[in-house]
PDB file of N, CA and C in Angstrom:
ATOM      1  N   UNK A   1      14.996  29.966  -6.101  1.00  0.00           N
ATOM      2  CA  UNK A   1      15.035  28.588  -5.674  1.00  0.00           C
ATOM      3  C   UNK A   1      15.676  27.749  -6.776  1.00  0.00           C
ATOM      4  N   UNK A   2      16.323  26.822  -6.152  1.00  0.00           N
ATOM      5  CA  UNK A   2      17.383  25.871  -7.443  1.00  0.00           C
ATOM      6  C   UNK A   2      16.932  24.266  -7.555  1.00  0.00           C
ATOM      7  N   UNK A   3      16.194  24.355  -8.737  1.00  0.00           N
ATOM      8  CA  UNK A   3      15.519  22.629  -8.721  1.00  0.00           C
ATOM      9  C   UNK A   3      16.638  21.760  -9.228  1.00  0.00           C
ATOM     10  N   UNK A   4      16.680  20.645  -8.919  1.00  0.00           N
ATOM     11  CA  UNK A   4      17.689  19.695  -8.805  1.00  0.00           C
ATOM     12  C   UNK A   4      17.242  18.032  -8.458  1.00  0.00           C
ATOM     13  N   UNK A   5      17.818  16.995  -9.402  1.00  0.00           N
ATOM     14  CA  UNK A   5      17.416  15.779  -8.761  1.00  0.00           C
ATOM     15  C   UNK A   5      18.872  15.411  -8.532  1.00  0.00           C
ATOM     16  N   UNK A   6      18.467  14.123  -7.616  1.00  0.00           N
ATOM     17  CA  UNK A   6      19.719  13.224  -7.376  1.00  0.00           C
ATOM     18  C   UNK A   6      19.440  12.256  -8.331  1.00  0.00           C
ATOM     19  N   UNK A   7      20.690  11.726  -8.711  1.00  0.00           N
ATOM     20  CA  UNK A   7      20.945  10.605  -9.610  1.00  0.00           C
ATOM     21  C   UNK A   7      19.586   9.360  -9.278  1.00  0.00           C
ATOM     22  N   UNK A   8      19.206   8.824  -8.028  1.00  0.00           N
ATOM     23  CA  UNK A   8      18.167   8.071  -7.813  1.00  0.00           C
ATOM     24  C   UNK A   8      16.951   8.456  -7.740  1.00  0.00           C
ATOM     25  N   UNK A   9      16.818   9.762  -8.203  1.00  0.00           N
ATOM     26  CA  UNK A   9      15.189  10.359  -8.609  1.00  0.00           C
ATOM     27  C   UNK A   9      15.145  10.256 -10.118  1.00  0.00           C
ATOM     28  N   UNK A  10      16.120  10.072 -11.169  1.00  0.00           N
ATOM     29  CA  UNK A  10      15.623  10.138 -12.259  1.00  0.00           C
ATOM     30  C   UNK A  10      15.281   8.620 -12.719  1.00  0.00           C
ATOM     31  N   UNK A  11      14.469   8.117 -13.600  1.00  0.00           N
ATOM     32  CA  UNK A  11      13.977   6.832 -14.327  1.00  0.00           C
ATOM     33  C   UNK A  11      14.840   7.045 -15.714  1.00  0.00           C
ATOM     34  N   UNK A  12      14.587   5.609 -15.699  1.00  0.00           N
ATOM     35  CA  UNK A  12      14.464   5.411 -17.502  1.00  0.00           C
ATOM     36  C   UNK A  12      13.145   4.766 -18.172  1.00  0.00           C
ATOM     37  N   UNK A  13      12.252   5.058 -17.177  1.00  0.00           N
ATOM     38  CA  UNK A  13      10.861   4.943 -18.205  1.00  0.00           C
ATOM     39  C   UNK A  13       9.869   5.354 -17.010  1.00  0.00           C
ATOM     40  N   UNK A  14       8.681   5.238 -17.717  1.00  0.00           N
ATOM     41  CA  UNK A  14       7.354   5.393 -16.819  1.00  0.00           C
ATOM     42  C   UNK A  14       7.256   4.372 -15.708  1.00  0.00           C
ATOM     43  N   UNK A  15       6.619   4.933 -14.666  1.00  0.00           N
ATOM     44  CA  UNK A  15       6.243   3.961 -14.040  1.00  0.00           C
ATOM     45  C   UNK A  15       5.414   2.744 -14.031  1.00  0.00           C
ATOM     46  N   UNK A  16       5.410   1.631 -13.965  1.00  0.00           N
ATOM     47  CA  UNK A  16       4.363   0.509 -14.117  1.00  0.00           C
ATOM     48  C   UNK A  16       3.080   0.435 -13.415  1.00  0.00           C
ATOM     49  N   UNK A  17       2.147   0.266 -13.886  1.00  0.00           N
ATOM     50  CA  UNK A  17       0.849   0.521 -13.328  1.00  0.00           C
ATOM     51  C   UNK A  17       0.713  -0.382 -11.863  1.00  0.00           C
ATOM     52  N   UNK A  18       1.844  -1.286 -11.536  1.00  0.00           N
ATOM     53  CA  UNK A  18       1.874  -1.676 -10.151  1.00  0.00           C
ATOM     54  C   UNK A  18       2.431  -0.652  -9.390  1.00  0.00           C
ATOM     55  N   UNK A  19       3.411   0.280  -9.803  1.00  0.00           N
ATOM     56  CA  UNK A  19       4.119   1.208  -9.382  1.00  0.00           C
ATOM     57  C   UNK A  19       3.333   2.539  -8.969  1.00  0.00           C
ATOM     58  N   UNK A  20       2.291   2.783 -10.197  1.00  0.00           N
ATOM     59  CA  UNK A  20       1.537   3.933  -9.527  1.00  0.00           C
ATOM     60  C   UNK A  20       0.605   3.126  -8.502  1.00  0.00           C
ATOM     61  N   UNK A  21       0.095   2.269  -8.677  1.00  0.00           N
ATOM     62  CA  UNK A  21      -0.997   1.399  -7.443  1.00  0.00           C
ATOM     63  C   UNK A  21       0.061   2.184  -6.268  1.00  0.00           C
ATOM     64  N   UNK A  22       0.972   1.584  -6.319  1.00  0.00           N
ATOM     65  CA  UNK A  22       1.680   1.675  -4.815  1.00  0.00           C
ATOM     66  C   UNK A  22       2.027   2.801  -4.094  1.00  0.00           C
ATOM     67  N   UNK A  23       2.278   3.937  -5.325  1.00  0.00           N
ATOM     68  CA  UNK A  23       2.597   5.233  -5.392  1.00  0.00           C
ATOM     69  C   UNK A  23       0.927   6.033  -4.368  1.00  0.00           C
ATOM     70  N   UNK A  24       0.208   5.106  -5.077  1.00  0.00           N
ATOM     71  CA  UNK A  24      -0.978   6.287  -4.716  1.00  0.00           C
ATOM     72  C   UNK A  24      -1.461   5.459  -3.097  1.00  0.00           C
ATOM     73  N   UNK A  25      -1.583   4.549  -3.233  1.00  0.00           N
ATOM     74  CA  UNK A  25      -1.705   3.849  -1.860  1.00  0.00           C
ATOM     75  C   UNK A  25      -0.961   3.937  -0.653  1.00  0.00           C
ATOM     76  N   UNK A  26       0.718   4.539  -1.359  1.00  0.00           N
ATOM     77  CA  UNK A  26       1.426   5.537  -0.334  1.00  0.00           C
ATOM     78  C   UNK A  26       0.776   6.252   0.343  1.00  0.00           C
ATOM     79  N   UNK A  27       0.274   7.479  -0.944  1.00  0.00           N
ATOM     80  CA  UNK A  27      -0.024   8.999  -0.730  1.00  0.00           C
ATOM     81  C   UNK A  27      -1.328   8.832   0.296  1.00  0.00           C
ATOM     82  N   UNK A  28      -2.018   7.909  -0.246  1.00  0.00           N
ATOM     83  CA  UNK A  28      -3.310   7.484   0.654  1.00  0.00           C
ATOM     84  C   UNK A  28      -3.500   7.532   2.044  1.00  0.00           C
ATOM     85  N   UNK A  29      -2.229   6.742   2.109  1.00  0.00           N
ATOM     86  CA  UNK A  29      -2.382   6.087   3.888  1.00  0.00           C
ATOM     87  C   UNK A  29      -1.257   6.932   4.653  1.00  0.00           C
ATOM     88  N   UNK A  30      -0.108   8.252   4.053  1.00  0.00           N
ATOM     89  CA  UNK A  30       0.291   9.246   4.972  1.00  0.00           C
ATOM     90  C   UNK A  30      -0.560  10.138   4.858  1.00  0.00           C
ATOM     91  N   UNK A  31      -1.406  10.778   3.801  1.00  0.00           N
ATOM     92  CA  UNK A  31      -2.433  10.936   4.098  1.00  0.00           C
ATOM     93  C   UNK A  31      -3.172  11.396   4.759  1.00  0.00           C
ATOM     94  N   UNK A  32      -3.069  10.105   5.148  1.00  0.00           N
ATOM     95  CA  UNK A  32      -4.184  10.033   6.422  1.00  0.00           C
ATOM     96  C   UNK A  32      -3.513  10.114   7.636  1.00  0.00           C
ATOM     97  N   UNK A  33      -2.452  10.715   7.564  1.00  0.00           N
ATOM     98  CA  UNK A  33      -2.068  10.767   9.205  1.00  0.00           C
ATOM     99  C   UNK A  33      -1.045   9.579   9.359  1.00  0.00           C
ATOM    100  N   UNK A  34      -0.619   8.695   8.701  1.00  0.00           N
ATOM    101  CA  UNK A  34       0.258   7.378   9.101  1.00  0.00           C
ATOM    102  C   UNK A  34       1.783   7.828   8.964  1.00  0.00           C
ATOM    103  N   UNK A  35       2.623   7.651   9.950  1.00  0.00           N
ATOM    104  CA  UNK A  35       3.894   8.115   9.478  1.00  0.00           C
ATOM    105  C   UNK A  35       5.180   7.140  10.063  1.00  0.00           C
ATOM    106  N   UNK A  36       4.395   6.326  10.439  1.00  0.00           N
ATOM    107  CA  UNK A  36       5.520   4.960  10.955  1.00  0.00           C
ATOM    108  C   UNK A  36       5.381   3.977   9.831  1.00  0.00           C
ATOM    109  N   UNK A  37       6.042   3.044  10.125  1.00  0.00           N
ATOM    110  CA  UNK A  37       6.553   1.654   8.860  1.00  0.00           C
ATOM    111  C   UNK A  37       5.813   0.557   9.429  1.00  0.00           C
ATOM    112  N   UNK A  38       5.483   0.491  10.392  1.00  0.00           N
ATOM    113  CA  UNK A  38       4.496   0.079  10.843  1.00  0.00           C
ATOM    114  C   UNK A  38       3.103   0.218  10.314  1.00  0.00           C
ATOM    115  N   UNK A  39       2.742   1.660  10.596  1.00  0.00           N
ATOM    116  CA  UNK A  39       1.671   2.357   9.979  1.00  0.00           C
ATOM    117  C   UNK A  39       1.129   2.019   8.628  1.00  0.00           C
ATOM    118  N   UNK A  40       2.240   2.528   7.689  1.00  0.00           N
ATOM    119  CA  UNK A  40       2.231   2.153   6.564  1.00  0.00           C
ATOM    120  C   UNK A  40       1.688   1.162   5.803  1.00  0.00           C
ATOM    121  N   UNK A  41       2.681  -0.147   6.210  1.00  0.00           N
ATOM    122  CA  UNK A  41       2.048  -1.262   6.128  1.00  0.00           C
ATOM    123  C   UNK A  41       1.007  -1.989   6.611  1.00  0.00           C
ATOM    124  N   UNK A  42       0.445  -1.414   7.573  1.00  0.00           N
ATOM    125  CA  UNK A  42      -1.244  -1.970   7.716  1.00  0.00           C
ATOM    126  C   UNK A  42      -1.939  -1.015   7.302  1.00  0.00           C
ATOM    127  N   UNK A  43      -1.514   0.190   6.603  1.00  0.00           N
ATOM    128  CA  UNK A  43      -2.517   1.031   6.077  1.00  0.00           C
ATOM    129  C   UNK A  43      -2.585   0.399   4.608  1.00  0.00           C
ATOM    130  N   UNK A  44      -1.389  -0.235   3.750  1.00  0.00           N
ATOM    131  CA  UNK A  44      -1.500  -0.658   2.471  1.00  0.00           C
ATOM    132  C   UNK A  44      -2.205  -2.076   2.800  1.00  0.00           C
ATOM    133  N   UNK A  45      -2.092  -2.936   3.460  1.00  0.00           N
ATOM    134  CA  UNK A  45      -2.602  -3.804   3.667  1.00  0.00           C
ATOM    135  C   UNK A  45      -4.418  -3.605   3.795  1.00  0.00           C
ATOM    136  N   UNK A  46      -4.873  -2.536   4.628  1.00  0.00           N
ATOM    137  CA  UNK A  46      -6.249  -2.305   4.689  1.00  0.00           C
ATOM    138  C   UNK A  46      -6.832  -1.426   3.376  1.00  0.00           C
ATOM    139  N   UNK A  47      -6.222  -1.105   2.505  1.00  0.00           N
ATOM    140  CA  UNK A  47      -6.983  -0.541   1.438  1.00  0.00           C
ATOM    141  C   UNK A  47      -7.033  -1.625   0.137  1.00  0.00           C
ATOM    142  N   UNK A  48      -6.197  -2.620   0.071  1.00  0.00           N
ATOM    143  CA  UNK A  48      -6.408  -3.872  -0.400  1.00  0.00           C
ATOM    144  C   UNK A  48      -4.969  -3.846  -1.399  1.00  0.00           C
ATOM    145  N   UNK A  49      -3.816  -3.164  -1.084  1.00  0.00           N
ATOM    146  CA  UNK A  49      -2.861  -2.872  -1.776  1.00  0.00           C
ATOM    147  C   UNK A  49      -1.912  -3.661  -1.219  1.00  0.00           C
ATOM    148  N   UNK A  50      -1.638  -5.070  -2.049  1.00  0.00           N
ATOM    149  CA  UNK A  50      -0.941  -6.138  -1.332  1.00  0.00           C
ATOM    150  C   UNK A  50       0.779  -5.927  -2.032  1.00  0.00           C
ATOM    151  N   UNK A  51       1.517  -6.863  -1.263  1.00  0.00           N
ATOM    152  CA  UNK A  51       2.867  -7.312  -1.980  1.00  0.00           C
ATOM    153  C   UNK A  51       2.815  -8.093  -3.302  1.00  0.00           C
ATOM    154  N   UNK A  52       3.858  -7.984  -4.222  1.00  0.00           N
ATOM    155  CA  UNK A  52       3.833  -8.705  -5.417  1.00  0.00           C
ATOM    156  C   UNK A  52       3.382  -9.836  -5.486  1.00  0.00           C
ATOM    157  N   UNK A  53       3.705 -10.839  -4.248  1.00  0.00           N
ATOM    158  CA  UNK A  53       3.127 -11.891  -4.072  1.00  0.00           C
ATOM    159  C   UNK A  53       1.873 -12.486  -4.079  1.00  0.00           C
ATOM    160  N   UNK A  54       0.912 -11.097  -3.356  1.00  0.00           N
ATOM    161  CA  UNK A  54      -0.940 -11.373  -3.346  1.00  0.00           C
ATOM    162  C   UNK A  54      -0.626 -11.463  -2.131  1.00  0.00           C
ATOM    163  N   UNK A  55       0.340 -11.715  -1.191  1.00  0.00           N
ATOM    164  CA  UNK A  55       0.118 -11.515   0.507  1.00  0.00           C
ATOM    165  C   UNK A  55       0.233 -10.093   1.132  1.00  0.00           C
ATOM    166  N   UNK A  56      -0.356 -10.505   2.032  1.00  0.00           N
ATOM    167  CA  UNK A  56      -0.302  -8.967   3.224  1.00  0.00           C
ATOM    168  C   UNK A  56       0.890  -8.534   3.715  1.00  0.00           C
ATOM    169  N   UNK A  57       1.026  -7.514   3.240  1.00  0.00           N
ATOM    170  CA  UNK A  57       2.599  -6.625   3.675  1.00  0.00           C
ATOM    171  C   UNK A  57       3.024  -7.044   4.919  1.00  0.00           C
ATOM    172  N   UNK A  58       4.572  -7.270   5.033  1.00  0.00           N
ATOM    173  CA  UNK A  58       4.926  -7.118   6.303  1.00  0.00           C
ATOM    174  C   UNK A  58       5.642  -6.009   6.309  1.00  0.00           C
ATOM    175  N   UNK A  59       6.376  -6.035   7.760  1.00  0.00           N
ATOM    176  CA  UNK A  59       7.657  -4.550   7.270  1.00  0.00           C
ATOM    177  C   UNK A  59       8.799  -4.322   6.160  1.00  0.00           C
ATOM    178  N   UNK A  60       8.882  -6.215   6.636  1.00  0.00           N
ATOM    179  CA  UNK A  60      10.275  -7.276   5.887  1.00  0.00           C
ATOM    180  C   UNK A  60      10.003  -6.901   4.707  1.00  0.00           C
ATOM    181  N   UNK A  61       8.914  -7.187   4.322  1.00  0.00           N
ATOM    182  CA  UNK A  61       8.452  -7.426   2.827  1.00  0.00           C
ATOM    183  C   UNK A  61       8.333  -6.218   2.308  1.00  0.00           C
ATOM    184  N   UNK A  62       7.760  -5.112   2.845  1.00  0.00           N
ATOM    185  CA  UNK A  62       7.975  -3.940   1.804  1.00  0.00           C
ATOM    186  C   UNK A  62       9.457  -3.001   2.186  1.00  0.00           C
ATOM    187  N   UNK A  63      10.268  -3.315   2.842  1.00  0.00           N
ATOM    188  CA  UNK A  63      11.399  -2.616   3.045  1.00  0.00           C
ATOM    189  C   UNK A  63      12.451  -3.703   2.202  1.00  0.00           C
ATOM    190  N   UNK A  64      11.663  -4.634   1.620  1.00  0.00           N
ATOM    191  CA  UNK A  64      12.713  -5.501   0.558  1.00  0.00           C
ATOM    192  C   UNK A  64      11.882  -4.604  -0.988  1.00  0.00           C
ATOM    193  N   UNK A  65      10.728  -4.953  -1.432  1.00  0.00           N
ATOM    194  CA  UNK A  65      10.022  -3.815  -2.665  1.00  0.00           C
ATOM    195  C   UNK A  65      10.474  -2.560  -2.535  1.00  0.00           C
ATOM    196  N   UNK A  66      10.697  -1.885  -1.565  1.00  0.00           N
ATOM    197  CA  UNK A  66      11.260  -0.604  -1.954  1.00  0.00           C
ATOM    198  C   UNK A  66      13.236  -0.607  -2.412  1.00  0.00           C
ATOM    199  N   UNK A  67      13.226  -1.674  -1.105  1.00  0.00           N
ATOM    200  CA  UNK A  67      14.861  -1.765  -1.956  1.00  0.00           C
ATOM    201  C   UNK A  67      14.820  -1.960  -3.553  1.00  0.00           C
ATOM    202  N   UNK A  68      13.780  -2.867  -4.110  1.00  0.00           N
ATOM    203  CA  UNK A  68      13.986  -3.738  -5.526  1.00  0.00           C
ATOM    204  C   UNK A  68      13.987  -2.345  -6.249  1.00  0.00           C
ATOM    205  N   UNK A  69      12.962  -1.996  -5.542  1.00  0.00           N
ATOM    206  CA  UNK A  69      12.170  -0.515  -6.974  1.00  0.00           C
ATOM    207  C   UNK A  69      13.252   0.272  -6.900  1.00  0.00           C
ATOM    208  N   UNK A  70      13.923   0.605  -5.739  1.00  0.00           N
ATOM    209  CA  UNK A  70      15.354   1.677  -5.664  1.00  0.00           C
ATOM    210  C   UNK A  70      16.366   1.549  -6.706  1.00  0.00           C
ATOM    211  N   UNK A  71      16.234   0.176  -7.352  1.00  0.00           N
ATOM    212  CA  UNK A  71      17.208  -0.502  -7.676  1.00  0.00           C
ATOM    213  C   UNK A  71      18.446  -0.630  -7.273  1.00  0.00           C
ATOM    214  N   UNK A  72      18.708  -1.171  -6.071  1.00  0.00           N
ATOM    215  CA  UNK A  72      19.980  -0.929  -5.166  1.00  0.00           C
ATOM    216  C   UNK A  72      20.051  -2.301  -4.490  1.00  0.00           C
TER     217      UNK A  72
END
């Protein structure tokens, strides 16, 4: 087997402790069975894992945070 990243899997530092919050609140809520964007976001929303802002995820809103974090 041949391990390999793409250019947008590698960092230049650790992740930020907002970053693992979000990371694990991912892992949390597919998880559990969630696999729509829909899903998602009322699953981060119900474990108390908000947008940068302190508001409740929308779709808008975390398909703009994942763009930021992509850096793209």
């Amino acid at each position: 087997m041949s391990l390999y990243t793409v250019p947008i899997q590698t960092r230049t530092g650790d992740p930020t402790p907002y970053e693992r919050q979000l990371a694990g609140a991912i892992e949390e809520v597919f998880g559990g069975g969630e696999h729509t964007l829909e899903g998602l976001v009322d699953g981060l929303n119900a474990v108390g894992v908000f947008a940068p802002d302190g508001q409740a995820w929308t779709t808008e809103s975390f398909q703009a945070e994942i763009h930021r974090l992509g850096g793209e």
